[in-house]
N, C-alpha and C. Protein backbone atom coordinates (compact mmCIF):
# COMPACT_ATOMS: atom_id res chain seq x y z
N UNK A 1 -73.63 -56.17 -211.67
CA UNK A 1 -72.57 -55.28 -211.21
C UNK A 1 -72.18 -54.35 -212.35
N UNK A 2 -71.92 -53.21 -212.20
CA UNK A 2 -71.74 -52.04 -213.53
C UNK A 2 -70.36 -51.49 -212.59
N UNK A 3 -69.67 -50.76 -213.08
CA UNK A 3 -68.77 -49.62 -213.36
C UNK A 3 -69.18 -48.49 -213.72
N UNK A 4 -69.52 -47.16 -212.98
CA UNK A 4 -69.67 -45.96 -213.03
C UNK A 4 -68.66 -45.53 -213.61
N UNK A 5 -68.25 -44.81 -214.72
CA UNK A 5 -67.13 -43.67 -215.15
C UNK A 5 -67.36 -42.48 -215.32
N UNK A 6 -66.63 -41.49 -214.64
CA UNK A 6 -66.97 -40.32 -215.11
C UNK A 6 -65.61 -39.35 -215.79
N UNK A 7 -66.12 -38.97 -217.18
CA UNK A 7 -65.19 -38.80 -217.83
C UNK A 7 -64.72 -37.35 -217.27
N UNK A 8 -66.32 -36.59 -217.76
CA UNK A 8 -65.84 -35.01 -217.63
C UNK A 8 -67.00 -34.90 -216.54
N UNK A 9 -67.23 -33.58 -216.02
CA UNK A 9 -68.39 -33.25 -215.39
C UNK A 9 -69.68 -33.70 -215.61
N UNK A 10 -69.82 -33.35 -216.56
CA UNK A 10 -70.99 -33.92 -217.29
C UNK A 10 -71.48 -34.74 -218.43
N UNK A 11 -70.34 -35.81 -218.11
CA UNK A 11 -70.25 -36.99 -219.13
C UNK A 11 -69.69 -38.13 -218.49
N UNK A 12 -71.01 -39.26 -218.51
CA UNK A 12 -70.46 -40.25 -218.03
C UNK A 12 -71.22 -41.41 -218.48
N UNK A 13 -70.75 -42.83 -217.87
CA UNK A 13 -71.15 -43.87 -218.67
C UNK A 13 -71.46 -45.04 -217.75
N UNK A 14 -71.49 -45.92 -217.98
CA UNK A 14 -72.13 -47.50 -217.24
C UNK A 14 -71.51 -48.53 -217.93
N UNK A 15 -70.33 -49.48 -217.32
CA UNK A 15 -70.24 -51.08 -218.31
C UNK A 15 -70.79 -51.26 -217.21
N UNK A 16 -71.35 -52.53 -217.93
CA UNK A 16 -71.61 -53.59 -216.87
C UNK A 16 -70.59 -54.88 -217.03
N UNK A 17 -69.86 -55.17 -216.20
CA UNK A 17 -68.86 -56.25 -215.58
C UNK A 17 -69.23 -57.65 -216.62
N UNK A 18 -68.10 -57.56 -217.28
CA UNK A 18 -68.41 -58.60 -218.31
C UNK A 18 -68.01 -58.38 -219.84
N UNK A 19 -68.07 -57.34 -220.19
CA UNK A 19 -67.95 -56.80 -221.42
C UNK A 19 -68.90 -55.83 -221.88
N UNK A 20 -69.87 -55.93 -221.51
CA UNK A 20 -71.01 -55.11 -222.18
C UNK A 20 -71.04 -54.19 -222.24
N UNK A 21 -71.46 -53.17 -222.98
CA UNK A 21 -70.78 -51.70 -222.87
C UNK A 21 -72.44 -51.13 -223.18
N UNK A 22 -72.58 -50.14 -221.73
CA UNK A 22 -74.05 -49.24 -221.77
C UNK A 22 -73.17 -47.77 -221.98
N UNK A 23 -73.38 -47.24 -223.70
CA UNK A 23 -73.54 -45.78 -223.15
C UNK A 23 -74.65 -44.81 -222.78
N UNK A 24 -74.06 -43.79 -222.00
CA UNK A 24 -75.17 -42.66 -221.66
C UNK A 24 -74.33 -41.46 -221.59
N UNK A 25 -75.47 -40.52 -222.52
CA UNK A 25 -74.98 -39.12 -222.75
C UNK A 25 -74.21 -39.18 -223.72
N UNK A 26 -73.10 -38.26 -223.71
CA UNK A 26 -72.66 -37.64 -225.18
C UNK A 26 -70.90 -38.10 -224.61
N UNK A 27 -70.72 -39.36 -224.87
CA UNK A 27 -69.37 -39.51 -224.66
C UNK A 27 -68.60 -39.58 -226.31
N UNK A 28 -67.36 -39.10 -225.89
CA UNK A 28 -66.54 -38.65 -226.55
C UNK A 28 -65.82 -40.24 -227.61
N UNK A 29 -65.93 -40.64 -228.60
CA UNK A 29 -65.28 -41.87 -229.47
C UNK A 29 -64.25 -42.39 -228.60
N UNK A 30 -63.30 -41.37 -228.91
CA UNK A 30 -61.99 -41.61 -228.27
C UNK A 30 -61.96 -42.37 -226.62
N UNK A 31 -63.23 -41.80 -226.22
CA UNK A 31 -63.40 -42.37 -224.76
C UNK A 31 -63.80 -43.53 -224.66
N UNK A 32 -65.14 -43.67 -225.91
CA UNK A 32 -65.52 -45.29 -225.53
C UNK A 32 -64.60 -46.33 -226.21
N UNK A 33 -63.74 -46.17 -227.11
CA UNK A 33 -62.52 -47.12 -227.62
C UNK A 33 -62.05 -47.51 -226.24
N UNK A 34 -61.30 -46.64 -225.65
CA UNK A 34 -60.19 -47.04 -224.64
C UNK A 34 -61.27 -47.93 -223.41
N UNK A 35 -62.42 -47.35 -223.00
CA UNK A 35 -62.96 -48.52 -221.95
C UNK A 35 -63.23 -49.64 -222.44
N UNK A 36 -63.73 -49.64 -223.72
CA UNK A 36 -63.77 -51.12 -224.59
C UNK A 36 -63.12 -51.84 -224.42
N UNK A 37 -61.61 -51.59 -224.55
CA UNK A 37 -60.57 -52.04 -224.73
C UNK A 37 -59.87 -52.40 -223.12
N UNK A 38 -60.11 -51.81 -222.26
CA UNK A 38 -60.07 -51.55 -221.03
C UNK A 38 -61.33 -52.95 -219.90
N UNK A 39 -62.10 -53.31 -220.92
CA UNK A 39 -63.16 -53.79 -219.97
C UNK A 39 -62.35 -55.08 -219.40
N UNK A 40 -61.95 -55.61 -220.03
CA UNK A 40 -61.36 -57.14 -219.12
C UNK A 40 -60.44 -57.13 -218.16
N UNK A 41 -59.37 -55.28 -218.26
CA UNK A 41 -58.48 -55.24 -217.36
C UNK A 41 -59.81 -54.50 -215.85
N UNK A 42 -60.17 -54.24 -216.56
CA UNK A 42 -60.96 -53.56 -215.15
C UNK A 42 -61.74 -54.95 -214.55
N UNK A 43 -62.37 -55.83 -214.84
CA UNK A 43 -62.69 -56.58 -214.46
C UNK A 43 -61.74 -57.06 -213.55
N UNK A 44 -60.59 -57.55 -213.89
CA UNK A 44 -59.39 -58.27 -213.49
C UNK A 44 -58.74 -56.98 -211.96
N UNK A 45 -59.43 -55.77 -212.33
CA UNK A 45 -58.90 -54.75 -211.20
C UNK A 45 -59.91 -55.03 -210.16
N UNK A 46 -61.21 -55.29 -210.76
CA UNK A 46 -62.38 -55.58 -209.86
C UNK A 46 -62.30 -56.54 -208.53
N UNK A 47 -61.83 -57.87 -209.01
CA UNK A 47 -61.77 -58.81 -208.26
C UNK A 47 -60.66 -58.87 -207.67
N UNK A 48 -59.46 -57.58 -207.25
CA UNK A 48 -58.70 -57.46 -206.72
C UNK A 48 -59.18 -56.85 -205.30
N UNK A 49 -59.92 -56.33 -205.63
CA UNK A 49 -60.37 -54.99 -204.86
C UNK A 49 -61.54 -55.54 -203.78
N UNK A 50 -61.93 -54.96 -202.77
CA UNK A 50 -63.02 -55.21 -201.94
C UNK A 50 -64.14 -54.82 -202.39
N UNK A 51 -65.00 -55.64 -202.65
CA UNK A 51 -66.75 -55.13 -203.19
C UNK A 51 -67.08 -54.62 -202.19
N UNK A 52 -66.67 -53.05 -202.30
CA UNK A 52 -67.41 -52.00 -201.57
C UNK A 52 -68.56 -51.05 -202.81
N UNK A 53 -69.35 -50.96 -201.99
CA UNK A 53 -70.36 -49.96 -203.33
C UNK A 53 -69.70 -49.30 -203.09
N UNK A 54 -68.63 -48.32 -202.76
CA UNK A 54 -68.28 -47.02 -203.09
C UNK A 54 -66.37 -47.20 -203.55
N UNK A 55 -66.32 -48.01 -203.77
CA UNK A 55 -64.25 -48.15 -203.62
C UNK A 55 -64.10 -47.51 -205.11
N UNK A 56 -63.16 -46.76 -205.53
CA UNK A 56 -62.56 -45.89 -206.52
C UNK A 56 -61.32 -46.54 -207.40
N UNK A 57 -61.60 -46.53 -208.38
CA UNK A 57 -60.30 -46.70 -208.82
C UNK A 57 -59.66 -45.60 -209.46
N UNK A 58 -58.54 -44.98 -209.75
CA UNK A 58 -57.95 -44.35 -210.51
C UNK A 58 -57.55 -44.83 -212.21
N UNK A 59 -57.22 -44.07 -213.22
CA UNK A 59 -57.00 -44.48 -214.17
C UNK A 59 -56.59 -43.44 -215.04
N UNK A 60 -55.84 -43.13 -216.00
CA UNK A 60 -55.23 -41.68 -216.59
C UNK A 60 -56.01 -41.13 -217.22
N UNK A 61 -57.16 -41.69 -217.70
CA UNK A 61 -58.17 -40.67 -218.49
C UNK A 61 -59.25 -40.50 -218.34
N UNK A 62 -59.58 -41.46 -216.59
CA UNK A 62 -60.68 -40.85 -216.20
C UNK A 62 -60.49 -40.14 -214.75
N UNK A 63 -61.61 -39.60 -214.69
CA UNK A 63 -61.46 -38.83 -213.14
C UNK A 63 -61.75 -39.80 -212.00
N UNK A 64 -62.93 -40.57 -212.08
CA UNK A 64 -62.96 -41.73 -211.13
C UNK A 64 -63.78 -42.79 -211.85
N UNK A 65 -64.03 -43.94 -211.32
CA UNK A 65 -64.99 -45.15 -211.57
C UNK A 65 -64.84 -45.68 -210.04
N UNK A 66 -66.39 -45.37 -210.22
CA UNK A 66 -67.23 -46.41 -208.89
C UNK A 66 -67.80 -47.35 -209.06
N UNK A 67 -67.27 -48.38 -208.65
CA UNK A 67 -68.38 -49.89 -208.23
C UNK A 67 -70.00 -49.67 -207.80
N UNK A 68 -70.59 -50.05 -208.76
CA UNK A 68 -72.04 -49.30 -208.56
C UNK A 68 -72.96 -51.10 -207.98
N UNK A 69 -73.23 -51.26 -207.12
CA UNK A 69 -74.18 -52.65 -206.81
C UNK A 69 -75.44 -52.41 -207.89
């Protein structure tokens, strides 16, 4: 199970559910601190939520994250 984020248009990234942190592309420091730091609450948002491949979460510094199967 991964977490899609997309920061800016054309910058985005992959955790995978657990801690692990995949980057891709040219993300910003400042960006990968805060999901780092962020991975256990999102987890904890995860298993709130319905495992839909497409359900959204909101969050203040990103634009969306999708539940990716």
């Amino acid at each position: 199970m991964w977490l899609r984020l997309q920061l800016e248009s054309d910058c985005c990234a992959e955790i995978r559910l657990g801690g692990n942190l995949l980057i891709l592309q040219n993300m910003r420091l400042f960006a990968i601190l805060q999901i780092a730091m962020l991975c256990n609450r999102l987890w904890s948002l995860y298993r709130l939520m319905l495992q839909s491949s497409d359900a959204l979460i909101s969050l203040s510094f990103l634009y969306w994250i999708q539940i990716v199967n």
